[in-house]
N, C-alpha and C. Protein backbone atom coordinates (compact mmCIF):
# COMPACT_ATOMS: atom_id res chain seq x y z
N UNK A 1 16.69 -15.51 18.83
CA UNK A 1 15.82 -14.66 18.05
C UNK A 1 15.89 -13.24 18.60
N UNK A 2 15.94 -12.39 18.03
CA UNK A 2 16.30 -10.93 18.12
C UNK A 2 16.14 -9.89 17.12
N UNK A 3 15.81 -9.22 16.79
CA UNK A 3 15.49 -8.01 15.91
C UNK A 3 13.92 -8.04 15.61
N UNK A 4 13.83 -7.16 14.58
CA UNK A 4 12.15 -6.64 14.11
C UNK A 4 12.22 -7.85 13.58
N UNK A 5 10.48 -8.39 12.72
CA UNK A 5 10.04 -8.90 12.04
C UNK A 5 10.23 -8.68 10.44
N UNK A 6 10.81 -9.03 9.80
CA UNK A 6 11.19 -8.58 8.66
C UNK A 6 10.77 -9.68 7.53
N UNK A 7 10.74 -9.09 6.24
CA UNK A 7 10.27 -10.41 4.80
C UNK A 7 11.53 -9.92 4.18
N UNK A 8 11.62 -11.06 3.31
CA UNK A 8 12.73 -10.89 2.09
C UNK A 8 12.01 -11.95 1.51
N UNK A 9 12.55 -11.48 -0.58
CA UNK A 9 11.54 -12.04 -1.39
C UNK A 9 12.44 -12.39 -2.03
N UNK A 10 12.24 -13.84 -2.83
CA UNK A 10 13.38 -14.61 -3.73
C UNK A 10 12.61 -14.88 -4.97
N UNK A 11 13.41 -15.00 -6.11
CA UNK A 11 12.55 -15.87 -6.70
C UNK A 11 13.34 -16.60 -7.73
N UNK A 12 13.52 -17.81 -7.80
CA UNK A 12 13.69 -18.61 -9.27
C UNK A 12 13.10 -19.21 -10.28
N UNK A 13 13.64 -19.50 -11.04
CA UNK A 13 13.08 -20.46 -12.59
C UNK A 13 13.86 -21.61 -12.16
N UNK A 14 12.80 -22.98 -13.09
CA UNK A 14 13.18 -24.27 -13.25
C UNK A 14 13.03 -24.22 -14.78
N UNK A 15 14.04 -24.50 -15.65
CA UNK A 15 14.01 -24.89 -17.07
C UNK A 15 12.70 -25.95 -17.08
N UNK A 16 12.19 -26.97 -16.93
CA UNK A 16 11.45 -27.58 -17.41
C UNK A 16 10.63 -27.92 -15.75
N UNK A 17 9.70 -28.43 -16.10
CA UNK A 17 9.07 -29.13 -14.56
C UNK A 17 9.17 -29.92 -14.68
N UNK A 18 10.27 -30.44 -13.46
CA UNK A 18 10.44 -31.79 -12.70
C UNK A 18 10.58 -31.48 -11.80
N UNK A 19 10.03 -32.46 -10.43
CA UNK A 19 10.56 -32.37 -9.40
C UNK A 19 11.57 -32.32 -8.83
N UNK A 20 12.61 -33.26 -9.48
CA UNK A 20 14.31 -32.74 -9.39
C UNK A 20 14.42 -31.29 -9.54
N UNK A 21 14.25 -30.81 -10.59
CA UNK A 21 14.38 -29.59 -10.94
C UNK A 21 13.95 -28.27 -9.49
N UNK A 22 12.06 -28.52 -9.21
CA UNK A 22 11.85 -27.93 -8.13
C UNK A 22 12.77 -27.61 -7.00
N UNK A 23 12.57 -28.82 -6.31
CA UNK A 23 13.86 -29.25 -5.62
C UNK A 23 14.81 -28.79 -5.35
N UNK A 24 15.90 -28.93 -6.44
CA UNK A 24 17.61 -28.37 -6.58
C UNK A 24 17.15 -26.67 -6.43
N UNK A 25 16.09 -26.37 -7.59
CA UNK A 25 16.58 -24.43 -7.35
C UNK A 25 15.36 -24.01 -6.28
N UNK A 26 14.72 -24.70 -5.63
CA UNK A 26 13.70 -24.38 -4.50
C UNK A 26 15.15 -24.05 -3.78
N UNK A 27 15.58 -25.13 -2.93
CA UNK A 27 16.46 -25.44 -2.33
C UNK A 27 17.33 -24.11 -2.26
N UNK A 28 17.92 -24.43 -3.59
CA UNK A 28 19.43 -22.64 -4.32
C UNK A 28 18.64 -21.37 -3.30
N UNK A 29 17.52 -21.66 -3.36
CA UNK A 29 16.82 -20.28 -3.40
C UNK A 29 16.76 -20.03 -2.04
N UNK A 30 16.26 -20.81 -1.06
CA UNK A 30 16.19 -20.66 0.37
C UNK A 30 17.22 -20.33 0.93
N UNK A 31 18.53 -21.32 0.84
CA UNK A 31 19.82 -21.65 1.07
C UNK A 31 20.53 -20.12 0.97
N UNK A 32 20.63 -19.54 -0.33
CA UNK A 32 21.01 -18.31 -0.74
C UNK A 32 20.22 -16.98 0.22
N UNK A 33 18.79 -16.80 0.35
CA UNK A 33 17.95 -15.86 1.19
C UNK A 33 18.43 -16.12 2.03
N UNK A 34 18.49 -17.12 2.94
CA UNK A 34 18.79 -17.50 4.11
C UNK A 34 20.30 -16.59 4.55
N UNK A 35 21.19 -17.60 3.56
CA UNK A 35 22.48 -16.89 3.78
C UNK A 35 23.09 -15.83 4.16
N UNK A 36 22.76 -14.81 2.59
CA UNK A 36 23.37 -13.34 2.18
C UNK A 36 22.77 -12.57 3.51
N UNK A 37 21.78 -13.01 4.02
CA UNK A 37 21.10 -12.04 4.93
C UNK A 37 21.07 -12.75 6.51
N UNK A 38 21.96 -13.81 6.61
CA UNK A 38 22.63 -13.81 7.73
C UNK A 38 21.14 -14.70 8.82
N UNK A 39 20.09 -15.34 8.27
CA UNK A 39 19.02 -15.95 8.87
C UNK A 39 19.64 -17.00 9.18
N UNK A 40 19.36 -17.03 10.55
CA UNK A 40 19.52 -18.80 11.23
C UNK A 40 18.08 -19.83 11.47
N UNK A 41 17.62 -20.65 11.15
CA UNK A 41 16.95 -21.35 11.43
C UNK A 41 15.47 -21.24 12.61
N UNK A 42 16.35 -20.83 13.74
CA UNK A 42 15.54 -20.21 14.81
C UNK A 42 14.93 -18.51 14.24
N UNK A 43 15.46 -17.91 13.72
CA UNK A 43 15.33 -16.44 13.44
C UNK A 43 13.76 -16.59 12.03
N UNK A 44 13.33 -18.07 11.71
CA UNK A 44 12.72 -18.10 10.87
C UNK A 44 11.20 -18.59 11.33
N UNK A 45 10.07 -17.02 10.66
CA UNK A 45 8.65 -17.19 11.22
C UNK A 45 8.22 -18.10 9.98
N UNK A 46 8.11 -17.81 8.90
CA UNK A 46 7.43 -18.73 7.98
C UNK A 46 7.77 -18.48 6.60
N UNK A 47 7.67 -19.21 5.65
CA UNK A 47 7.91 -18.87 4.39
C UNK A 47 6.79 -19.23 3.31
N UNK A 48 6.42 -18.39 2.30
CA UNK A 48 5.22 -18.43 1.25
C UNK A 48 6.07 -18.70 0.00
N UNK A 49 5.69 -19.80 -0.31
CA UNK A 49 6.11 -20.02 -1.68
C UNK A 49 5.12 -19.96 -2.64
N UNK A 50 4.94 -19.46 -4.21
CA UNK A 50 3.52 -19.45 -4.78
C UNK A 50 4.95 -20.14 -6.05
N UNK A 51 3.89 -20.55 -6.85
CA UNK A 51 4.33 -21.16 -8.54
C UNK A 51 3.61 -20.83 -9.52
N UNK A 52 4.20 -20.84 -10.80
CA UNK A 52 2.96 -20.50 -11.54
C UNK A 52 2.88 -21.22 -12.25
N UNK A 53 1.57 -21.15 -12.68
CA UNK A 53 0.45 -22.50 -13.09
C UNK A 53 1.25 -24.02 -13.71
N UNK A 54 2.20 -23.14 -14.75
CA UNK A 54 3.03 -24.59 -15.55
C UNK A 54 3.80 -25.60 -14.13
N UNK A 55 3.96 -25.27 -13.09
CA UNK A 55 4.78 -26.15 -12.33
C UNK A 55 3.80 -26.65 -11.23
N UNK A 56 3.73 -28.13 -11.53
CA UNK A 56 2.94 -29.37 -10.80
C UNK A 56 3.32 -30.50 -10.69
N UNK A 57 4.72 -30.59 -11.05
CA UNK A 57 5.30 -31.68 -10.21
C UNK A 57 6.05 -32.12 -8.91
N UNK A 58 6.05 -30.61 -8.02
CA UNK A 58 6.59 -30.57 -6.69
C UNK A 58 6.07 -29.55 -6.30
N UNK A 59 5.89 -29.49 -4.90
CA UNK A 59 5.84 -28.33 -4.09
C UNK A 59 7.10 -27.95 -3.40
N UNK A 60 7.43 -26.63 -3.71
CA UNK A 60 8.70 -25.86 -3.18
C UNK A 60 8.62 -26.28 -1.43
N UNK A 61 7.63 -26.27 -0.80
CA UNK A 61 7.45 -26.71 0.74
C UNK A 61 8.40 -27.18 0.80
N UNK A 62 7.93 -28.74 0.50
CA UNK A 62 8.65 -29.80 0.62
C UNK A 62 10.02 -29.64 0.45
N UNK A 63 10.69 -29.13 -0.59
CA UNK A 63 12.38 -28.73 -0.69
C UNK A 63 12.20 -28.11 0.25
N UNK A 64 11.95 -27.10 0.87
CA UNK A 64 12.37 -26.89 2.43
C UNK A 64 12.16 -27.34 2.85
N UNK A 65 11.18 -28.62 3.69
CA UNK A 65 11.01 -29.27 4.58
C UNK A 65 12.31 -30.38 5.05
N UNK A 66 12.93 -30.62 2.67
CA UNK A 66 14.25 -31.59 3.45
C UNK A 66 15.68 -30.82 3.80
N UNK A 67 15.13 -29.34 3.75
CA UNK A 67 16.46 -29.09 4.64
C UNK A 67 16.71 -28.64 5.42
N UNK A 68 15.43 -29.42 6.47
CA UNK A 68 15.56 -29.20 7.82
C UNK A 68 14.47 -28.01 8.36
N UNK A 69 13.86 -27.59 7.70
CA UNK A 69 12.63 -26.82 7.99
C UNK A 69 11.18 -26.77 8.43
N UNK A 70 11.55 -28.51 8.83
CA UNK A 70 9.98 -29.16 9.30
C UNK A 70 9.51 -28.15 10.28
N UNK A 71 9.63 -27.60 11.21
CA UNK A 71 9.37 -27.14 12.50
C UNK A 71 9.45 -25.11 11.99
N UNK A 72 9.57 -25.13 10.58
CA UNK A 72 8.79 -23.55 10.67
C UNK A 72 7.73 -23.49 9.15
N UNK A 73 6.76 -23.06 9.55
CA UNK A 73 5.82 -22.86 8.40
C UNK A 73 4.96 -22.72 7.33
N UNK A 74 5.43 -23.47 6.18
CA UNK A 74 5.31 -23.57 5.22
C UNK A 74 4.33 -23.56 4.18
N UNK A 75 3.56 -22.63 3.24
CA UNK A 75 2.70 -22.32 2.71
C UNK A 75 3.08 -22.32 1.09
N UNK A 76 2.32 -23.13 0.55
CA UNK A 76 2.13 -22.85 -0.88
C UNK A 76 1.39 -22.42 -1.74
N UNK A 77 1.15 -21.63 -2.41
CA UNK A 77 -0.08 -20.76 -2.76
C UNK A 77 0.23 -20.79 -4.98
N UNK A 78 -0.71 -21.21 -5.63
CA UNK A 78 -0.34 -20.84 -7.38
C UNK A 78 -0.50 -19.23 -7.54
N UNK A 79 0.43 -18.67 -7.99
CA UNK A 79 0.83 -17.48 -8.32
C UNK A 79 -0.87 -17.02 -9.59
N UNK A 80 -1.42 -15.86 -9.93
CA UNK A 80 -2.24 -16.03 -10.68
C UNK A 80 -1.49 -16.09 -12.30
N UNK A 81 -2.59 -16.20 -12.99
CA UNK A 81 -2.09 -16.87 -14.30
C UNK A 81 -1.95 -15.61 -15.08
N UNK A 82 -1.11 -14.77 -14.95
CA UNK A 82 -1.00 -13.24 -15.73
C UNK A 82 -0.62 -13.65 -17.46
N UNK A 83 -1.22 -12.75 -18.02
CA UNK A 83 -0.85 -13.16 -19.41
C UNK A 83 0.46 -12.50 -19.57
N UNK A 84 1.69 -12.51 -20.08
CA UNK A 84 2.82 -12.52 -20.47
C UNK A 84 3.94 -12.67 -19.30
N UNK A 85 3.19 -13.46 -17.91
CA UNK A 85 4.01 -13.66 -17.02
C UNK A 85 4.92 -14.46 -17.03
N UNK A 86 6.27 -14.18 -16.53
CA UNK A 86 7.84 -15.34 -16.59
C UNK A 86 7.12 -16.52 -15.71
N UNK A 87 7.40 -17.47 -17.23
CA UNK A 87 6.94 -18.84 -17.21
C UNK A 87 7.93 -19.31 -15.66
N UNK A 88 7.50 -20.61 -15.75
CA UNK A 88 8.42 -22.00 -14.49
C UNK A 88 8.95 -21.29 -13.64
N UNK A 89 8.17 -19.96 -12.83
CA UNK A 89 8.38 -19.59 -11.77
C UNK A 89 8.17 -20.14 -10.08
N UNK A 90 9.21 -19.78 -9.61
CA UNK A 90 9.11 -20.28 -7.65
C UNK A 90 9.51 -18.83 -7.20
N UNK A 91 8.10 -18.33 -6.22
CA UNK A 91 8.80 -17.42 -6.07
C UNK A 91 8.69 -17.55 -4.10
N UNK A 92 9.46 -16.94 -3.56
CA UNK A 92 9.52 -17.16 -2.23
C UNK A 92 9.31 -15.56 -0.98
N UNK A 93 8.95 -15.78 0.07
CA UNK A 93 8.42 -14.73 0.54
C UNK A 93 8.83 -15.53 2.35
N UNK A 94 9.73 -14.92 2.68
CA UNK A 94 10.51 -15.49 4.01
C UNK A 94 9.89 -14.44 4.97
N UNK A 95 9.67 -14.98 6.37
CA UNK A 95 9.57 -13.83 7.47
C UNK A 95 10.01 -14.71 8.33
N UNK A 96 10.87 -13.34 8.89
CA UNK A 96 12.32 -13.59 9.81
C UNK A 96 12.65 -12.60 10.99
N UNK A 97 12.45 -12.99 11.76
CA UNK A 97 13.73 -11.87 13.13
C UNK A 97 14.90 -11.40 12.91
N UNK A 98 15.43 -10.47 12.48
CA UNK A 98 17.04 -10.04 11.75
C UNK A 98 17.16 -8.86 12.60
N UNK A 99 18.02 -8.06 13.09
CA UNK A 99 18.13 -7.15 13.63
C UNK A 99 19.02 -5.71 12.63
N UNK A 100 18.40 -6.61 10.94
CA UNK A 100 19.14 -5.81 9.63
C UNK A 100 17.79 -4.92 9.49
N UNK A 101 18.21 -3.27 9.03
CA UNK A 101 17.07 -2.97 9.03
C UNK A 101 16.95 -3.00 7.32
N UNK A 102 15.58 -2.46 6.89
CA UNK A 102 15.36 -2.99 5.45
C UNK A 102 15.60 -2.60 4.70
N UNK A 103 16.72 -1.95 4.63
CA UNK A 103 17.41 -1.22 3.36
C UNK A 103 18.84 -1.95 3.59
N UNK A 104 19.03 -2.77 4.54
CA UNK A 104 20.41 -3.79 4.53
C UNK A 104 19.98 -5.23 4.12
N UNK A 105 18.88 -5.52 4.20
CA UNK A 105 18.20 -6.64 3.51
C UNK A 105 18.41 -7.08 1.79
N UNK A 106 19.04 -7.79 1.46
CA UNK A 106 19.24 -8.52 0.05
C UNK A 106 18.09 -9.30 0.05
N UNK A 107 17.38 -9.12 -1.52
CA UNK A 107 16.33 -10.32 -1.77
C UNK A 107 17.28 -11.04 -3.04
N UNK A 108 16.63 -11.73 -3.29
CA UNK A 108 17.62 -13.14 -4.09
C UNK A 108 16.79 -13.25 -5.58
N UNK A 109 16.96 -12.99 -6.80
CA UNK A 109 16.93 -13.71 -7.78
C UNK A 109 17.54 -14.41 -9.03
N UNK A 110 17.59 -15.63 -8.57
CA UNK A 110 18.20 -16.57 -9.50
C UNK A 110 17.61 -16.79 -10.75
N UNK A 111 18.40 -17.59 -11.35
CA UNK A 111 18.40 -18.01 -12.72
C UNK A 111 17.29 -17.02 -13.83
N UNK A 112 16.15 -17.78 -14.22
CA UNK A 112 15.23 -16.75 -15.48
C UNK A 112 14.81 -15.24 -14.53
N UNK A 113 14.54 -15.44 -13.26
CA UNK A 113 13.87 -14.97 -11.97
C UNK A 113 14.84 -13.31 -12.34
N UNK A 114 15.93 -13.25 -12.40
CA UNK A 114 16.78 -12.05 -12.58
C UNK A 114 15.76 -10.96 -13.36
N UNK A 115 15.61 -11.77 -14.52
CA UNK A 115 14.40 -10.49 -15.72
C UNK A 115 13.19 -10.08 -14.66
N UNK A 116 12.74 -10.63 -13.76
CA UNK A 116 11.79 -10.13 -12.53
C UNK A 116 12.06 -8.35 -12.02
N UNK A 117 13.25 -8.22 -11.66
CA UNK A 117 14.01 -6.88 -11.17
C UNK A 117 14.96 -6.54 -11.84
N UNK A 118 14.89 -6.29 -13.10
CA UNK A 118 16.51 -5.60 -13.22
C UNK A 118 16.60 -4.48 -13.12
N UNK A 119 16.29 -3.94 -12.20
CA UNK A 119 16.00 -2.36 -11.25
C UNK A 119 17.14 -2.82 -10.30
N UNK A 120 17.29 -4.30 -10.09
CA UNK A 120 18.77 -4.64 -8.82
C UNK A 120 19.42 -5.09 -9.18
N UNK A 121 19.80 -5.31 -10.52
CA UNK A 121 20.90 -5.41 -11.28
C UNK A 121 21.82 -5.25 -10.57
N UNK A 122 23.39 -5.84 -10.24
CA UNK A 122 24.32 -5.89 -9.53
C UNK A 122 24.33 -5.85 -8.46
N UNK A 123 23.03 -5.77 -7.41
CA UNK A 123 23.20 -5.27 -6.01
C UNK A 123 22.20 -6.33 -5.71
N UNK A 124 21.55 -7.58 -5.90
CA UNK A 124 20.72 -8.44 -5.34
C UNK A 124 20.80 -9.75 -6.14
N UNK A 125 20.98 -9.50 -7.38
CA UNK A 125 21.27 -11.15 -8.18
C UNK A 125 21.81 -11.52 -8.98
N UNK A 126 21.63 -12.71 -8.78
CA UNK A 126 22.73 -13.99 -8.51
C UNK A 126 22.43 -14.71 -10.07
């Protein structure tokens, strides 16, 4: 562990709610933050996942917990219920030791999650 304390923010869509579904793009989503920005396991303080309201058949936790994340953090929080907000959202909120400072930091949005920022259009998602 080495560098400042730093967040990076992800976020995906699940086409329908299932827990499979949760799961597989919880998973995409960590896996990918994790990656592009070079986080190892140890380098990880905690992660906030929130959902919004339509998704209640899994908690995003848990997809991190099975990949190997028992031993850092994990918080789930329901996103509030905004009126014209992007439905079957996971959105994620990582804090990490990186020694990247925060303008070398990539945040991640996948699948529906892209219409979130397209202010980072070509330079953050996936």
């Amino acid at each position: 562990m080495e560098g400042m304390l730093r967040a990076i923010r992800g976020a995906t869509t699940v086409d329908h709610d299932s827990a499979e579904q949760v799961f597989t793009r919880t998973q995409a989503l960590v896996r990918e933050m994790l990656s592009v920005n070079g986080v190892e396991r140890q380098d990880l303080v905690s992660i906030i996942f929130t959902v919004t309201p339509d998704i209640v058949s899994a908690f995003p936790a848990t997809a991190a917990r099975a990949l190997g994340l028992d031993d850092v953090a994990l918080l789930g929080a329901l996103e509030a219920p905004v009126e014209g907000a992007l439905p079957r959202c996971i959105r994620a909120l990582v804090h990490c030791y990186s020694s990247r400072s925060r303008d070398e930091l990539r945040h991640v949005y996948l699948e529906g999650a892209s219409a979130l920022r397209r202010d980072l259009e070509g330079q953050w998602l996936r």
